[in-house]
Protein backbone atom coordinates (compact mmCIF):
# COMPACT_ATOMS: atom_id res chain seq x y z
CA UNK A 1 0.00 0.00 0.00
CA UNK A 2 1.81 3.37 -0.96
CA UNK A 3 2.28 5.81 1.75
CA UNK A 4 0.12 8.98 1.35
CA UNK A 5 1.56 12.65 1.62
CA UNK A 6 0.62 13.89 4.43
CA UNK A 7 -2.03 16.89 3.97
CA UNK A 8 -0.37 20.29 4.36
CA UNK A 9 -0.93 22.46 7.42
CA UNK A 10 -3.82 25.09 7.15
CA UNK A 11 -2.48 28.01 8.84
CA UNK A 12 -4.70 30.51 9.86
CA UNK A 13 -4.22 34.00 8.59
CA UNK A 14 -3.74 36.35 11.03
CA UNK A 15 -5.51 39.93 10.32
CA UNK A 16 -2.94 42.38 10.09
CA UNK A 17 -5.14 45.52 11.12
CA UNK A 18 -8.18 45.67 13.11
CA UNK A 19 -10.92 47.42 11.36
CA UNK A 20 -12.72 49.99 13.71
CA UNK A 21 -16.05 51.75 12.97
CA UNK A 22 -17.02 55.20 14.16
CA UNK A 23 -20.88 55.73 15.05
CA UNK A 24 -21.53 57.25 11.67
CA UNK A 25 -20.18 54.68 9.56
CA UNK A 26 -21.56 51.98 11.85
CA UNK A 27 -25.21 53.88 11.37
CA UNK A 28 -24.69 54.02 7.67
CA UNK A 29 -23.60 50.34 7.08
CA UNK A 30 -26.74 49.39 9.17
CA UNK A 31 -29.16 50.96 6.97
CA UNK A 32 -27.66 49.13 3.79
CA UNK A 33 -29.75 45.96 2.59
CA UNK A 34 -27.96 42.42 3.59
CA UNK A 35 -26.49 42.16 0.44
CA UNK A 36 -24.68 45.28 0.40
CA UNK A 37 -23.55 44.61 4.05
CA UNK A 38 -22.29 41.18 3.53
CA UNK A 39 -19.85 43.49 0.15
CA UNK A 40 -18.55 45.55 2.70
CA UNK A 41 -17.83 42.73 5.08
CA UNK A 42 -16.31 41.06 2.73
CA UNK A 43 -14.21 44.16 1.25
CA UNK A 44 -13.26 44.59 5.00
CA UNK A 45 -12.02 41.37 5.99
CA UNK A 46 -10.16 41.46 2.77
CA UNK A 47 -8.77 44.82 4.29
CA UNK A 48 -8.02 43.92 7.52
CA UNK A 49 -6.54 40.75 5.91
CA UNK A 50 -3.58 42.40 3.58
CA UNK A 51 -3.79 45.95 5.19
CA UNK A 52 -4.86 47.57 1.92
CA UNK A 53 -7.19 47.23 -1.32
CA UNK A 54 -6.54 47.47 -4.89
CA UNK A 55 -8.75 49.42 -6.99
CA UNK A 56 -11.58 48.98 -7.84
CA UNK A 57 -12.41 47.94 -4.62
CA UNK A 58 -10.60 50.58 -2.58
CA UNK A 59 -8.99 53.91 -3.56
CA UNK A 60 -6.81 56.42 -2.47
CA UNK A 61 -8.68 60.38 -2.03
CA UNK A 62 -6.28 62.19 -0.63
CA UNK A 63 -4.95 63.41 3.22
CA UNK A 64 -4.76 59.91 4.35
CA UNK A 65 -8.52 59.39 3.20
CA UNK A 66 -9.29 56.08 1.18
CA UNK A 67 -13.01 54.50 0.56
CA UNK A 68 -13.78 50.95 0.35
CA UNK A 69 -15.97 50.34 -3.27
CA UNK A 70 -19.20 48.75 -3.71
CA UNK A 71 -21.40 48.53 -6.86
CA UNK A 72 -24.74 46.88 -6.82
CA UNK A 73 -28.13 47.04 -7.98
CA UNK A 74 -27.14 50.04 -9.75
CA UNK A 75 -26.19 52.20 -7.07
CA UNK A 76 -22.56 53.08 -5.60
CA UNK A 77 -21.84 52.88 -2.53
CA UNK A 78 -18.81 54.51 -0.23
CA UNK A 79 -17.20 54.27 2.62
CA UNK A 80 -14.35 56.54 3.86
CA UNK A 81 -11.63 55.13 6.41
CA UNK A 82 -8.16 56.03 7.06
CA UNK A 83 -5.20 53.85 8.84
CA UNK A 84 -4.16 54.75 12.13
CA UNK A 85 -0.44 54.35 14.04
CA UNK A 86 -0.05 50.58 14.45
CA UNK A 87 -2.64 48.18 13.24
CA UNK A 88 -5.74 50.48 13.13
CA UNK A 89 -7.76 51.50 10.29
CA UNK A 90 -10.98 53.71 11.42
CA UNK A 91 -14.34 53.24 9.19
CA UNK A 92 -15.13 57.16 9.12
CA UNK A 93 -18.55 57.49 7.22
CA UNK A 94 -20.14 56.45 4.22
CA UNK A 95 -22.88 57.46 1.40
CA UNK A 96 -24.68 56.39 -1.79
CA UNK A 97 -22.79 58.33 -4.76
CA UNK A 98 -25.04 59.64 -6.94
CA UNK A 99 -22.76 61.70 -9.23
CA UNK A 100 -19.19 60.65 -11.03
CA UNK A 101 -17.44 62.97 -8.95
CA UNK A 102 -17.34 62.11 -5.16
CA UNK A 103 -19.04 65.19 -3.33
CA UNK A 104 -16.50 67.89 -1.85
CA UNK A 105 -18.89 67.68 1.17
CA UNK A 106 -18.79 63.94 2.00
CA UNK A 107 -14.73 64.32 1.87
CA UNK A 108 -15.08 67.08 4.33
CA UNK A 109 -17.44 65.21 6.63
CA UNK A 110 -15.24 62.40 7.06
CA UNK A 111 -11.90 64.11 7.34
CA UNK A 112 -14.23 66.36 10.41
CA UNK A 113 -15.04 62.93 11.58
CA UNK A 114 -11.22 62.12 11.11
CA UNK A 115 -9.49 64.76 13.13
CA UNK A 116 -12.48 64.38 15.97
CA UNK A 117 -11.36 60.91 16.87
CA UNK A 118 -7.62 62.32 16.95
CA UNK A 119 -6.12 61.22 13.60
């Protein structure tokens, strides 16, 4: 009877950043419908998994702002977060774009939200 390689190891993977959520981006991922949620989720985990996101499912604004991506049943969807010191990245806000250009007043709400939690 021939010997049978052993099966290899499954190795957890460690996240490399925790993912935390302020109130208002907490409040707005709430509201979503399941599906949507369970996007974000997984463009999350994905995040706290490899401590970034390739476009199209994250991007870079500027000031230390990114947004995780979602597209579905026609409608974008946004949400704003930026890395702290360490292992933290903070879920700042998020909204429903409605225009090609993301709105100069959603930016400024989250960097607000941004400097009030001390970042």
């Amino acid at each position: 009877m021939p010997k049978r390689k052993p099966e290899p190891e499954q190795v957890p993977t460690v996240p490399k950043k925790q993912i935390f959520y302020t109130p208002q981006a907490r409040q707005f991922l709430d509201a979503l419908a399941e599906d949507v949620q369970s996007e974000f989720e997984i463009k999350f985990q994905s995040l706290a998994r490899d401590g970034f996101l390739e476009f199209p499912a994250g991007r870079k604004l500027d000031r230390g702002l990114f947004e995780v991506r979602v597209a579905m049943t026609g409608n974008a969807y946004r949400v704003f977060y930026c890395y702290d010191t360490g292992t933290a990245i903070w879920a700042l806000s998020g909204f429903v774009k409605k225009t090609q250009q993301t709105p100069i007043q959603e930016i400024a709400k989250a960097l607000k939200i941004k400097r009030s939690i001390g970042l």
